[in-house]
PDB file of N, CA and C in Angstrom:
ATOM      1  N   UNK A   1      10.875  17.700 127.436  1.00  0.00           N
ATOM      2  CA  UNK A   1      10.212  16.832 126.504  1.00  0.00           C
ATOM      3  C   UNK A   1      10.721  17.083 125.099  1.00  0.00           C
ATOM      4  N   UNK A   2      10.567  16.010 124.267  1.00  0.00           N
ATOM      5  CA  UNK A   2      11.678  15.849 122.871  1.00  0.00           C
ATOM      6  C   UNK A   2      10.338  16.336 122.276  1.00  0.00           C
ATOM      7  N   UNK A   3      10.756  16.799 120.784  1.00  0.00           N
ATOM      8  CA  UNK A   3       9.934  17.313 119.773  1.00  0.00           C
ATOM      9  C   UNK A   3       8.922  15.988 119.055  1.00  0.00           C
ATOM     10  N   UNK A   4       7.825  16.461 118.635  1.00  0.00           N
ATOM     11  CA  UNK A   4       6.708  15.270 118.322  1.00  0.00           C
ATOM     12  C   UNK A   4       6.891  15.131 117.109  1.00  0.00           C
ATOM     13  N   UNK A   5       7.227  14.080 116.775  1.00  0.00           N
ATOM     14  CA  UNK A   5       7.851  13.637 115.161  1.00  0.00           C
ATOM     15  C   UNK A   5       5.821  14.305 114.405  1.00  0.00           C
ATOM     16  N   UNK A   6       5.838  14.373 112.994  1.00  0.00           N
ATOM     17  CA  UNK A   6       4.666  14.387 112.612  1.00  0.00           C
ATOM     18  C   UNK A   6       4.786  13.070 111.356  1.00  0.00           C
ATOM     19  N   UNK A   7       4.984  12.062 111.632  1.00  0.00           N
ATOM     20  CA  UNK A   7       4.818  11.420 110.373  1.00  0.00           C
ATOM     21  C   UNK A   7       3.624  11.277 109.627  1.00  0.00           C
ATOM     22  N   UNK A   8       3.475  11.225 108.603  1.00  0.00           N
ATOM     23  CA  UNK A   8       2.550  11.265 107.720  1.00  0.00           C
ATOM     24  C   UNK A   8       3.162  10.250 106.421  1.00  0.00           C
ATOM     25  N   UNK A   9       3.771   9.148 106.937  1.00  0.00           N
ATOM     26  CA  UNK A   9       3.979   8.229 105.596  1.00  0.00           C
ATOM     27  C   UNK A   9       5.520   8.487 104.300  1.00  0.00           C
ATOM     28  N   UNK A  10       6.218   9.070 105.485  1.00  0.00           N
ATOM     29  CA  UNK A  10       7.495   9.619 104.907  1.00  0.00           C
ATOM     30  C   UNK A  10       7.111  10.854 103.793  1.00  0.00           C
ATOM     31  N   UNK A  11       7.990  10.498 102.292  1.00  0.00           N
ATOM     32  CA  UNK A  11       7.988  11.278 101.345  1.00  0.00           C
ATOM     33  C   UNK A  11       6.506  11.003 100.388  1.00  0.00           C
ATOM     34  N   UNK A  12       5.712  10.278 100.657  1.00  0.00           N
ATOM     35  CA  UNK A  12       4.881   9.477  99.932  1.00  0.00           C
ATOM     36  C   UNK A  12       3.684  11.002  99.978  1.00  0.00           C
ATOM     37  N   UNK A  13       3.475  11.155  98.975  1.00  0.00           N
ATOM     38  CA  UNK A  13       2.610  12.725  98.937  1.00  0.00           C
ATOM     39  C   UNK A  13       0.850  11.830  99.034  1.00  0.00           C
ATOM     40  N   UNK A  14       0.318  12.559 100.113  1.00  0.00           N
ATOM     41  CA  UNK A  14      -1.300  11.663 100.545  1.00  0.00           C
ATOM     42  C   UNK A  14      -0.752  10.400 100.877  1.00  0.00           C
ATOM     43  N   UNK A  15      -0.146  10.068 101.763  1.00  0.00           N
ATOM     44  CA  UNK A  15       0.200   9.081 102.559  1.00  0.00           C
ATOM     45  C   UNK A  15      -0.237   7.771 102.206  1.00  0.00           C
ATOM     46  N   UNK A  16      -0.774   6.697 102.944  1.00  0.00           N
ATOM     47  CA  UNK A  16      -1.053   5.510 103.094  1.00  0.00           C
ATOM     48  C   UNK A  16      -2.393   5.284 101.691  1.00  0.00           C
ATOM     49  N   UNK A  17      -3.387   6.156 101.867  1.00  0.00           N
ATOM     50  CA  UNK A  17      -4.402   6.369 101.696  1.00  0.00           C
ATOM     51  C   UNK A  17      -3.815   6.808 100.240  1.00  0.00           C
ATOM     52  N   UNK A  18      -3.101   7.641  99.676  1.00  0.00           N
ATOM     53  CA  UNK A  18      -3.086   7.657  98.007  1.00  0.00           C
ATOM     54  C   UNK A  18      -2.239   6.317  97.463  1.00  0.00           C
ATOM     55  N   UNK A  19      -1.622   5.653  98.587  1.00  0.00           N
ATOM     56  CA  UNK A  19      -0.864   4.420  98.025  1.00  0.00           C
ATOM     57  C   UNK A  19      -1.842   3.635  97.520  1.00  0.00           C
ATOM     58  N   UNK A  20      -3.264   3.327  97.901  1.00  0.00           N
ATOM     59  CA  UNK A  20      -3.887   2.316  98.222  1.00  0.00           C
ATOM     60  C   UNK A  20      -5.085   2.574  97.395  1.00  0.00           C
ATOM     61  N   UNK A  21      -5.227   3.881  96.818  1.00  0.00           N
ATOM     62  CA  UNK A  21      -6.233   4.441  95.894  1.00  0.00           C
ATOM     63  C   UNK A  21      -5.203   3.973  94.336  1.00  0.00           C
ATOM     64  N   UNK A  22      -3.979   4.261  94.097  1.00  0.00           N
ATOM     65  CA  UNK A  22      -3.275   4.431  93.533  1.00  0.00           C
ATOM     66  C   UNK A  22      -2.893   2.085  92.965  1.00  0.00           C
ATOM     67  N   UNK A  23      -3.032   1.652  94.151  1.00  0.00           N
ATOM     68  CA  UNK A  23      -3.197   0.029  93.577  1.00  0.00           C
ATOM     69  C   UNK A  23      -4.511  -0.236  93.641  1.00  0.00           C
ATOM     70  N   UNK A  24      -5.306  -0.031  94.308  1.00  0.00           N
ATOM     71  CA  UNK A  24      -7.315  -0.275  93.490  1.00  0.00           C
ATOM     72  C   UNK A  24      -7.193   0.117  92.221  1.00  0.00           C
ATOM     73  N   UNK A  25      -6.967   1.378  91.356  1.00  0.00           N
ATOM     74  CA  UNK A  25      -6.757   1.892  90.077  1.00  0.00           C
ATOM     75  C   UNK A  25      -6.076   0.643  89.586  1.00  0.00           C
ATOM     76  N   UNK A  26      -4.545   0.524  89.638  1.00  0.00           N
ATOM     77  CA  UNK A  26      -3.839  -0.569  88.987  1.00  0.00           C
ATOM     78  C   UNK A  26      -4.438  -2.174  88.908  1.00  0.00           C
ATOM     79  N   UNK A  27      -5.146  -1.976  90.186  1.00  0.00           N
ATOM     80  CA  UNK A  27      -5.488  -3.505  90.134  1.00  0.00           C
ATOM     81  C   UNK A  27      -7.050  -3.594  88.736  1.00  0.00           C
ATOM     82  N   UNK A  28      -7.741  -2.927  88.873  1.00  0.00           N
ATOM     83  CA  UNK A  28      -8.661  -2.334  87.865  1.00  0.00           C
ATOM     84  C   UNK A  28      -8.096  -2.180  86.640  1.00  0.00           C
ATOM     85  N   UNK A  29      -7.209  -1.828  86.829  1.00  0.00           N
ATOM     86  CA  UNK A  29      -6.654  -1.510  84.417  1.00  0.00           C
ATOM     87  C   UNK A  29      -6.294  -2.885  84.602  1.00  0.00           C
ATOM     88  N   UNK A  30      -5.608  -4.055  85.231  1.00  0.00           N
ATOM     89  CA  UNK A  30      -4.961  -5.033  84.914  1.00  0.00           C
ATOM     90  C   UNK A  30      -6.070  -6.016  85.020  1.00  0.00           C
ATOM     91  N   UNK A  31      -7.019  -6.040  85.788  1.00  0.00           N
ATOM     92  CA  UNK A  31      -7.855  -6.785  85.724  1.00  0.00           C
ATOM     93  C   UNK A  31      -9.099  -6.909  84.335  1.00  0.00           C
ATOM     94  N   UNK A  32      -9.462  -5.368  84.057  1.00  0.00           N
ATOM     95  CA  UNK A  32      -9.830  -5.173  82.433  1.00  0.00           C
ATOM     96  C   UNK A  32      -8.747  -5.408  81.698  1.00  0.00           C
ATOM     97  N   UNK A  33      -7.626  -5.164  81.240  1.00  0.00           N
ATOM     98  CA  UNK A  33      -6.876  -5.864  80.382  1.00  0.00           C
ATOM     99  C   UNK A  33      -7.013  -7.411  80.573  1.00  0.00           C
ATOM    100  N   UNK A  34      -6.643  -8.118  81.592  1.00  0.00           N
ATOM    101  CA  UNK A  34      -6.946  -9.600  81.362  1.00  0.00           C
ATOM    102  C   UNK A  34      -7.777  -9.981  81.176  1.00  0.00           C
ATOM    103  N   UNK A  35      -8.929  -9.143  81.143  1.00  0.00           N
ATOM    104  CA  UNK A  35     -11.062  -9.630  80.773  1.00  0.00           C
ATOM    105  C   UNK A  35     -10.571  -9.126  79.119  1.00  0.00           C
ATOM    106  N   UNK A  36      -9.817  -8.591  78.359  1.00  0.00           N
ATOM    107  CA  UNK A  36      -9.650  -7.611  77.393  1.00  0.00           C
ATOM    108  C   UNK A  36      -8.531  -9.491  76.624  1.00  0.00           C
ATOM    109  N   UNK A  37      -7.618  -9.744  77.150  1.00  0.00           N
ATOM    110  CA  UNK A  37      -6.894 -10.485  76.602  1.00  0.00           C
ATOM    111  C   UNK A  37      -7.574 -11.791  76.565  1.00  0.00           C
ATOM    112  N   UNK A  38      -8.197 -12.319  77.414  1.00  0.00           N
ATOM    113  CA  UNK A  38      -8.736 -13.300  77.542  1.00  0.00           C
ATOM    114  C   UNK A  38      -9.959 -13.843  76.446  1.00  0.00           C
ATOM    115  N   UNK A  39     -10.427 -12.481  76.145  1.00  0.00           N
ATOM    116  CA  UNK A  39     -11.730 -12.490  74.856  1.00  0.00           C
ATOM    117  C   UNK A  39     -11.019 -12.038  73.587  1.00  0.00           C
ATOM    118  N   UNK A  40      -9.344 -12.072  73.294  1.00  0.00           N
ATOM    119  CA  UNK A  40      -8.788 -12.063  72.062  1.00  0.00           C
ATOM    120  C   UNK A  40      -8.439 -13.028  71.511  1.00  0.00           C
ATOM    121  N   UNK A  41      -8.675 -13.476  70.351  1.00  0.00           N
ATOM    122  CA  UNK A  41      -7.998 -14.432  69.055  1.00  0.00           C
ATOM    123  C   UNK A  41      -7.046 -14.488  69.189  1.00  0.00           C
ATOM    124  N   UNK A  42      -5.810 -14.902  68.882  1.00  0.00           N
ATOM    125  CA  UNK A  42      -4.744 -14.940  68.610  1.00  0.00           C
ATOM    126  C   UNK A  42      -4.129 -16.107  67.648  1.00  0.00           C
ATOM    127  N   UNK A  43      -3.777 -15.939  66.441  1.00  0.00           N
ATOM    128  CA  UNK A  43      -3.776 -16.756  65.034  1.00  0.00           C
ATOM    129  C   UNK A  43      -2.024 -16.949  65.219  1.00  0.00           C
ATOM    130  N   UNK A  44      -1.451 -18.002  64.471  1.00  0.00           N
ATOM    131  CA  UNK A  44      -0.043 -18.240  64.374  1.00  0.00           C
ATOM    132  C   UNK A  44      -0.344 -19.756  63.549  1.00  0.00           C
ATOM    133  N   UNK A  45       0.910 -19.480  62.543  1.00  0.00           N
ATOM    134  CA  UNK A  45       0.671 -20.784  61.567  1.00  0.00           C
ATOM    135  C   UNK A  45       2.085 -20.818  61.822  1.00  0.00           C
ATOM    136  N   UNK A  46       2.184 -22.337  60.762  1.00  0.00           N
ATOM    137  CA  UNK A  46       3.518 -23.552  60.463  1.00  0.00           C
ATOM    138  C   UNK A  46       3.675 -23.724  59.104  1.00  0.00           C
ATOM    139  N   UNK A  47       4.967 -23.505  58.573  1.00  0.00           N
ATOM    140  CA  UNK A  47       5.111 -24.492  57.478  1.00  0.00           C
ATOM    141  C   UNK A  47       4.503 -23.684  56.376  1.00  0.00           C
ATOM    142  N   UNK A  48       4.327 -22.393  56.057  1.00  0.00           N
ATOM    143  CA  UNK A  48       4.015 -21.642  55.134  1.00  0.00           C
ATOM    144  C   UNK A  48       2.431 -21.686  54.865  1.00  0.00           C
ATOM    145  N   UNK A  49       1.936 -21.869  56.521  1.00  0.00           N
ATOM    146  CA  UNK A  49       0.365 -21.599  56.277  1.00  0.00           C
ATOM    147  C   UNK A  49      -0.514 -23.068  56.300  1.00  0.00           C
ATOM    148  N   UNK A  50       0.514 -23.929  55.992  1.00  0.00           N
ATOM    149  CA  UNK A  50      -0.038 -26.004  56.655  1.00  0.00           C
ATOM    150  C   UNK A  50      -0.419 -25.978  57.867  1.00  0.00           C
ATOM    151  N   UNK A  51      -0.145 -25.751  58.612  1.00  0.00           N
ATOM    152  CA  UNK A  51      -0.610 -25.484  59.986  1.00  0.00           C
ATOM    153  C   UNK A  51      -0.802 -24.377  60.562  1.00  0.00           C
ATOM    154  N   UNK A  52      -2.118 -24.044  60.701  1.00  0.00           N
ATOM    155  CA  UNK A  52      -2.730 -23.222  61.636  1.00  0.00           C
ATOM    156  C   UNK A  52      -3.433 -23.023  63.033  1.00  0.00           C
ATOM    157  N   UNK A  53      -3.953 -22.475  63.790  1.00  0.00           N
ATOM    158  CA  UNK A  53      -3.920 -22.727  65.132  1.00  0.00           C
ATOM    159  C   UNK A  53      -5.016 -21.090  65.600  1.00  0.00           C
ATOM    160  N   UNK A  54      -6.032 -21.244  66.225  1.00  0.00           N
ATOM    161  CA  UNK A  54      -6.580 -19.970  66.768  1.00  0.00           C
ATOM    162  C   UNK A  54      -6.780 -20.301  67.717  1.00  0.00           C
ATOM    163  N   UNK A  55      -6.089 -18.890  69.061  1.00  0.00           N
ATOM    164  CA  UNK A  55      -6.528 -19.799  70.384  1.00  0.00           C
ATOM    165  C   UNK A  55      -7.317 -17.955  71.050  1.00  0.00           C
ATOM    166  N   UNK A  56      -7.501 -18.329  72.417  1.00  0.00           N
ATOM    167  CA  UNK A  56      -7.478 -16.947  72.982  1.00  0.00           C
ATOM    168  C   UNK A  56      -7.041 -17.029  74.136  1.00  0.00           C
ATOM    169  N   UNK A  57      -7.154 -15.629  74.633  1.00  0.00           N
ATOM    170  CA  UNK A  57      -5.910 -15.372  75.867  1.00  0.00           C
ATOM    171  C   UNK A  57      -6.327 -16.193  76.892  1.00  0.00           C
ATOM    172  N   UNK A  58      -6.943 -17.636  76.763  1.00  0.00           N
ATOM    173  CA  UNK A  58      -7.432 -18.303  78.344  1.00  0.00           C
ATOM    174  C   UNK A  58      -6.663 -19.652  77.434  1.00  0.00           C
ATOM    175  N   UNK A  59      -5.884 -19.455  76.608  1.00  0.00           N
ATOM    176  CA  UNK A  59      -5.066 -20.296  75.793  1.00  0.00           C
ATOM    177  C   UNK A  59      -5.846 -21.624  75.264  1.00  0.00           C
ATOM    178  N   UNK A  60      -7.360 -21.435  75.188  1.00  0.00           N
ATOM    179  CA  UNK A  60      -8.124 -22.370  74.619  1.00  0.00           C
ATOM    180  C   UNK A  60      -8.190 -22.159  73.067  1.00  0.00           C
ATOM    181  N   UNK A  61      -8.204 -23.437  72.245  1.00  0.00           N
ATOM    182  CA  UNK A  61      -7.879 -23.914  70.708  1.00  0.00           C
ATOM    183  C   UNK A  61      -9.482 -23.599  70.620  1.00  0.00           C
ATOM    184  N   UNK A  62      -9.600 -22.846  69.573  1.00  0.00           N
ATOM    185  CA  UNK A  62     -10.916 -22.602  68.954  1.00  0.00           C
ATOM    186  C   UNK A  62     -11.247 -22.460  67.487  1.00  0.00           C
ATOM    187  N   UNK A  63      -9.782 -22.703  66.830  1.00  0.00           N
ATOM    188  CA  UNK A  63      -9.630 -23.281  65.189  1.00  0.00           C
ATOM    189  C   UNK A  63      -8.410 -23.524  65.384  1.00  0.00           C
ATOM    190  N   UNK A  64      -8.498 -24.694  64.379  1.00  0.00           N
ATOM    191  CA  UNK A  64      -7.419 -25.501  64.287  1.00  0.00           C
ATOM    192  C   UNK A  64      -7.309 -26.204  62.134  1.00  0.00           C
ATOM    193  N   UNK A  65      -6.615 -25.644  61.741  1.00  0.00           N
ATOM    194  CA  UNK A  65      -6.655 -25.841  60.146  1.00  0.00           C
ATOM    195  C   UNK A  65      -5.137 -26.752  59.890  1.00  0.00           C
ATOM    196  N   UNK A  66      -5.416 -28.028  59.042  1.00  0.00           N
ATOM    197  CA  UNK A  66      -4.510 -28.403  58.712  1.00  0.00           C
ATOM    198  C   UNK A  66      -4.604 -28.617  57.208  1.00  0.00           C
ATOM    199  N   UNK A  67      -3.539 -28.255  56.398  1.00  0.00           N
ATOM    200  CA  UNK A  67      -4.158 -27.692  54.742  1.00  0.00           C
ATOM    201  C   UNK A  67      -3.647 -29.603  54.468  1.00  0.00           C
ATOM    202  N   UNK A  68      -4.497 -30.239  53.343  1.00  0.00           N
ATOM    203  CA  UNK A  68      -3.995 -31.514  52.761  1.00  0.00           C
ATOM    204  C   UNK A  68      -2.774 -31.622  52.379  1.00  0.00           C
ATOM    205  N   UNK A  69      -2.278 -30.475  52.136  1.00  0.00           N
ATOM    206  CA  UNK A  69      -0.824 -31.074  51.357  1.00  0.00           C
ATOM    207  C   UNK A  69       0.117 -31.133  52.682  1.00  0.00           C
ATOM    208  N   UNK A  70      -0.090 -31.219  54.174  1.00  0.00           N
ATOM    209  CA  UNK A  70       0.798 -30.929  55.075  1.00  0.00           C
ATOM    210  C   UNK A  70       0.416 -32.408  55.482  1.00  0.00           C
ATOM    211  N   UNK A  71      -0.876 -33.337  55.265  1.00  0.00           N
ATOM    212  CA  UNK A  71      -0.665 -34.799  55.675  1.00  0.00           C
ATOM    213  C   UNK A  71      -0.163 -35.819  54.290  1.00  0.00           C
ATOM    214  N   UNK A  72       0.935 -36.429  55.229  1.00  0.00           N
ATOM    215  CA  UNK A  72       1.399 -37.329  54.585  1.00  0.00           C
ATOM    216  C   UNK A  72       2.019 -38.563  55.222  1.00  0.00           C
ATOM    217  N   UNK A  73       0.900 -39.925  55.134  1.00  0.00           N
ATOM    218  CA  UNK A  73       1.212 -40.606  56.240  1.00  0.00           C
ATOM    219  C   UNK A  73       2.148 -41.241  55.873  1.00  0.00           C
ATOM    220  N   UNK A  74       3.226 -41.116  55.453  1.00  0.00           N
ATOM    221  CA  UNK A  74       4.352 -41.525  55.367  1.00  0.00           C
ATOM    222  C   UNK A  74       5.317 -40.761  56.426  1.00  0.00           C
ATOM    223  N   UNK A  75       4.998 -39.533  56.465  1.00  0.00           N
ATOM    224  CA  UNK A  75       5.812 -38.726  57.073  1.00  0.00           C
ATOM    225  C   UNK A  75       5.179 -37.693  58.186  1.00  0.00           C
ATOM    226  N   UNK A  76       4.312 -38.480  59.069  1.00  0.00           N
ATOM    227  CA  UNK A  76       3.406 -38.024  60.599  1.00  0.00           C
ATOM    228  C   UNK A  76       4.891 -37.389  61.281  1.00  0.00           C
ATOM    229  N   UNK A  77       5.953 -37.835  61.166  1.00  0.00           N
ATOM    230  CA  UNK A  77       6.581 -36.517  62.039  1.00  0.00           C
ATOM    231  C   UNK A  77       6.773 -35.046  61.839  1.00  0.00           C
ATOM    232  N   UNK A  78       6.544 -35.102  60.499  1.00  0.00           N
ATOM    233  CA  UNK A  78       6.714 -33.635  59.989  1.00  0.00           C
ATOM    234  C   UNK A  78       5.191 -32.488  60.507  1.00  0.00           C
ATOM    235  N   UNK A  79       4.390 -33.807  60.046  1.00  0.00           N
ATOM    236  CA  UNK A  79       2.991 -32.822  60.589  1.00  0.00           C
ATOM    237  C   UNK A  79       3.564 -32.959  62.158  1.00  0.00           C
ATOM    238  N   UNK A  80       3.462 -33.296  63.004  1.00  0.00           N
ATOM    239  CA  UNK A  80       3.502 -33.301  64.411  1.00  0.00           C
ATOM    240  C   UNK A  80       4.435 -32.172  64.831  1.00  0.00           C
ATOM    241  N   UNK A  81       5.721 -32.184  64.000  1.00  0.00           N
ATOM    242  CA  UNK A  81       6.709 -30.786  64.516  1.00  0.00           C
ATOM    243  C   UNK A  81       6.039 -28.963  64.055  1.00  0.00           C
ATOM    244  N   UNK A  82       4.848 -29.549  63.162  1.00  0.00           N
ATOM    245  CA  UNK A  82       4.227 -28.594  62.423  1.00  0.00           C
ATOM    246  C   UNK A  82       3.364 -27.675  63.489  1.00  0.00           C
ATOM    247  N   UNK A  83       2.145 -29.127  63.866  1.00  0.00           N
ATOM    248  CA  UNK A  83       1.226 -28.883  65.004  1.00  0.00           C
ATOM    249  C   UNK A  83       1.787 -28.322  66.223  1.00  0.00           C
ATOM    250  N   UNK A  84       3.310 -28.500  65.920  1.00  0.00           N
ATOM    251  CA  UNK A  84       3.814 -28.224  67.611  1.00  0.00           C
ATOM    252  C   UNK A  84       3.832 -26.574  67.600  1.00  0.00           C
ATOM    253  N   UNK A  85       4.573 -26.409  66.388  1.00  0.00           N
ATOM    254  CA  UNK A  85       5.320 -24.734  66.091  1.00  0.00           C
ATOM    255  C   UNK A  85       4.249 -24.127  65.727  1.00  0.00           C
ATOM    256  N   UNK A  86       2.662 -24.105  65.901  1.00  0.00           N
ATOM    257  CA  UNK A  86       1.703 -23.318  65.395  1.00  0.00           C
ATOM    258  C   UNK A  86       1.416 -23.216  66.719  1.00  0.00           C
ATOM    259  N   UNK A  87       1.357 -23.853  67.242  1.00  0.00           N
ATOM    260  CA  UNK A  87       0.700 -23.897  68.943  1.00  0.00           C
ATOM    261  C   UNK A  87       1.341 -22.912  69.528  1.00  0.00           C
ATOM    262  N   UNK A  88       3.130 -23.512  69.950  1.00  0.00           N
ATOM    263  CA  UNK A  88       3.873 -22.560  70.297  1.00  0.00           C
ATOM    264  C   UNK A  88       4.119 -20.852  70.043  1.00  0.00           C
ATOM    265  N   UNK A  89       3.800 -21.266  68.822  1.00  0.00           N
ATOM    266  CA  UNK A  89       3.915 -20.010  67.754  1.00  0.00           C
ATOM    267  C   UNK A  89       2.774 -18.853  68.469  1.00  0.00           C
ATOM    268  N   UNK A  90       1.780 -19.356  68.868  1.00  0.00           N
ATOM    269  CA  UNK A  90       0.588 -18.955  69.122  1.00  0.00           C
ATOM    270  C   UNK A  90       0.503 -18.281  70.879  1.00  0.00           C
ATOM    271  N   UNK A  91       0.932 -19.106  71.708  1.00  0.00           N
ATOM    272  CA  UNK A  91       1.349 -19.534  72.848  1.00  0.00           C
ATOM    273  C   UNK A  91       2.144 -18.019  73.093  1.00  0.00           C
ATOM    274  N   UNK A  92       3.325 -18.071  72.367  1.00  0.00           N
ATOM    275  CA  UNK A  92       4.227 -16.608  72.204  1.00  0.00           C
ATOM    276  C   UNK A  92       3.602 -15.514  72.127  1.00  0.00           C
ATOM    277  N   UNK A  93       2.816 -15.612  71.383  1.00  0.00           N
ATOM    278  CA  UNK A  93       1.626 -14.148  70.535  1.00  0.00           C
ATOM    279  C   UNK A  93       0.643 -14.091  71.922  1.00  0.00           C
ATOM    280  N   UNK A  94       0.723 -14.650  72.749  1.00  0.00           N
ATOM    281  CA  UNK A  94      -0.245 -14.239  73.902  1.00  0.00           C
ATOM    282  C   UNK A  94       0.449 -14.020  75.467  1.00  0.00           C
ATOM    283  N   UNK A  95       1.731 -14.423  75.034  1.00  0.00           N
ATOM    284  CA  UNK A  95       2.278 -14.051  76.416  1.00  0.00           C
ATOM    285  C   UNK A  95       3.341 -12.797  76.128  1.00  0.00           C
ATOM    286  N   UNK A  96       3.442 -12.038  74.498  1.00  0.00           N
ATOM    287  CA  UNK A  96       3.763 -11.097  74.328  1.00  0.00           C
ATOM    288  C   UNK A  96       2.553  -9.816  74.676  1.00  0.00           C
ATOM    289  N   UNK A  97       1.494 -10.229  74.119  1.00  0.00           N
ATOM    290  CA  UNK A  97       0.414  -9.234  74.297  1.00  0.00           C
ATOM    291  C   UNK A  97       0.236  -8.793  75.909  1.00  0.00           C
ATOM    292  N   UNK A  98       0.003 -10.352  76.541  1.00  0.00           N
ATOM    293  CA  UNK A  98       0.320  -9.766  77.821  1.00  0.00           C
ATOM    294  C   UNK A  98       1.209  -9.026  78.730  1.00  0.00           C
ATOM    295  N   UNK A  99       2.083  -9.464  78.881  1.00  0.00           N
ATOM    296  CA  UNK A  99       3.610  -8.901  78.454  1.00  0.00           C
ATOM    297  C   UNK A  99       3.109  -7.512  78.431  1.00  0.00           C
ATOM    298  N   UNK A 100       3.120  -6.687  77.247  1.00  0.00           N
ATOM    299  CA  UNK A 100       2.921  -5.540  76.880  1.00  0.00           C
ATOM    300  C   UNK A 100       1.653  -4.950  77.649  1.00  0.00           C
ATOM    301  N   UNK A 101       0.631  -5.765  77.475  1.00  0.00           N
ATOM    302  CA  UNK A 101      -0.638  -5.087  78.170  1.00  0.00           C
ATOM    303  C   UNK A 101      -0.229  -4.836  79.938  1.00  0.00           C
ATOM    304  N   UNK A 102       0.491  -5.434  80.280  1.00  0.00           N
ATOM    305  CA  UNK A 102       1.107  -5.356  81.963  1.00  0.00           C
ATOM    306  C   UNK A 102       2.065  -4.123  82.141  1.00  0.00           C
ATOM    307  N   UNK A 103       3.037  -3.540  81.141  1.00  0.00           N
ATOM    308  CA  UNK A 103       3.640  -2.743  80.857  1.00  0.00           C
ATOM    309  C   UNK A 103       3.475  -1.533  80.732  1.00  0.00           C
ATOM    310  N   UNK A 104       2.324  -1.788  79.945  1.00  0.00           N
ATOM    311  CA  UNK A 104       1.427  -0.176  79.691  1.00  0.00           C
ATOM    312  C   UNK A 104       0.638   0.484  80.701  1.00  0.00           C
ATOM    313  N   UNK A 105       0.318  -0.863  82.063  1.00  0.00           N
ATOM    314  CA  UNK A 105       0.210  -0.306  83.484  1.00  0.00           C
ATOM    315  C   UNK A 105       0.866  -0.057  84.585  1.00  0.00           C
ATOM    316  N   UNK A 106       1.694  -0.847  84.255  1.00  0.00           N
ATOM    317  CA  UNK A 106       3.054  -0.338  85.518  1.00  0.00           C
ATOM    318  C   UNK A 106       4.151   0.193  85.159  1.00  0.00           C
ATOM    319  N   UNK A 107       4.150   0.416  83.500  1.00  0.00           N
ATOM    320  CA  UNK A 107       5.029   0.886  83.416  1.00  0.00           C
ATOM    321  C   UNK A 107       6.486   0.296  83.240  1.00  0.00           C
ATOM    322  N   UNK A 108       6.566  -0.787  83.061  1.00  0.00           N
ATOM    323  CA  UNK A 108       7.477  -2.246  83.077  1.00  0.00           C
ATOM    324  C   UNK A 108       8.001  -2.566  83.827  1.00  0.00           C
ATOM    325  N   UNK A 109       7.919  -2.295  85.335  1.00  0.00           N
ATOM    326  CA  UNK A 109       7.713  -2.825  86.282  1.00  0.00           C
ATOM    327  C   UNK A 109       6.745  -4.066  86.800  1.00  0.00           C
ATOM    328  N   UNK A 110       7.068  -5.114  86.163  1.00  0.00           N
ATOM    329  CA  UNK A 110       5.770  -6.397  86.109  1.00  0.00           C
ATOM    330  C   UNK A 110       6.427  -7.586  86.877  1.00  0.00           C
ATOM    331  N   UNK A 111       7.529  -7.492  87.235  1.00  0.00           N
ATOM    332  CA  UNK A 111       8.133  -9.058  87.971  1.00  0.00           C
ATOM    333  C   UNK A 111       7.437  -9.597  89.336  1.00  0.00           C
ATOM    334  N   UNK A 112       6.494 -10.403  88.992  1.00  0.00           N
ATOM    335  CA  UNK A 112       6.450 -11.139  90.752  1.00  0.00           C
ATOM    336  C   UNK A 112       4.897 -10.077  90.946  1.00  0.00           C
ATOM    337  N   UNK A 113       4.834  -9.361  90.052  1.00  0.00           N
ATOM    338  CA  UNK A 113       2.994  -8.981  90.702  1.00  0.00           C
ATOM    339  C   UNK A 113       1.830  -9.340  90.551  1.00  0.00           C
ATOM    340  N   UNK A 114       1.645 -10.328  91.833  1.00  0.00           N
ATOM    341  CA  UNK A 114       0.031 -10.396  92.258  1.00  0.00           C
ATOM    342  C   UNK A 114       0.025 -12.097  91.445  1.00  0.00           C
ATOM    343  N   UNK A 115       0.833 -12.545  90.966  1.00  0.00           N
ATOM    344  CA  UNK A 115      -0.065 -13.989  90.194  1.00  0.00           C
ATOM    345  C   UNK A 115      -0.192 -13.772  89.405  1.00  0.00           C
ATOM    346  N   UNK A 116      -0.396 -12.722  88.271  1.00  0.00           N
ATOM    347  CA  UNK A 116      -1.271 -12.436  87.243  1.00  0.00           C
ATOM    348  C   UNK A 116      -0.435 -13.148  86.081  1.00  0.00           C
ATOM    349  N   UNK A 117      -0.859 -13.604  84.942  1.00  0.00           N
ATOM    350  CA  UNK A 117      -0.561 -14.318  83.729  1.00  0.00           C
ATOM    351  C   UNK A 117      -0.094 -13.573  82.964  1.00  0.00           C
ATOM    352  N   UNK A 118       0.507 -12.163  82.837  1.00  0.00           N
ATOM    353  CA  UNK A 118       1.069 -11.796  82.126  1.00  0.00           C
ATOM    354  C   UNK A 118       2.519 -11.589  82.063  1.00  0.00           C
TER     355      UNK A 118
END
């Protein structure tokens, strides 16, 4: 009779069972960070402060400032490229935070995990 292998989950130190303690934890910091990002502000203006924009991390508009000297109905395209680059502007500032907040749990290892919005 051949020798009885003992596997225990290869090199993986606490086997199956610390893998799986070890993503409950991860899934927990990432899930408070996105309850954490989701209830943040995030401000970004246009045009030297003419357009402004406050959204939060569920990317909902919850101020929106357009200063008088940025309307001029002669020239609605300028405000419109304005409104665009405060949004965007804004848009960036929350998929950096996330970004980073995903990083600081895995370690920057973040491609392709779980769905999550960051």
């Amino acid at each position: 009779m051949g020798k009885r292998s003992n596997f225990n989950g290869g090199a993986i130190p606490g086997g199956m069972n610390n893998i799986m303690k070890q993503a409950q934890r991860i899934q927990r910091e990432m899930e408070q960070k996105q309850t954490e990002l989701q209830n943040t502000e995030f401000t970004a203006d246009a045009g030297g402060g003419a357009v402004s924009v406050t959204m939060n991390g569920k990317r909902e508009i919850l101020k929106f400032h357009i200063s008088k000297e940025a309307v001029d109905p002669e020239d609605v395209e300028t405000l419109e490229d304005l409104v665009s680059a405060a949004v965007n502007a804004c848009l960036r500032r929350i998929d950096e935070e996330g970004s980073q907040a995903m990083d600081s749990i895995t370690g920057g290892v973040n491609a392709g995990i779980g769905g999550f919005p960051f």
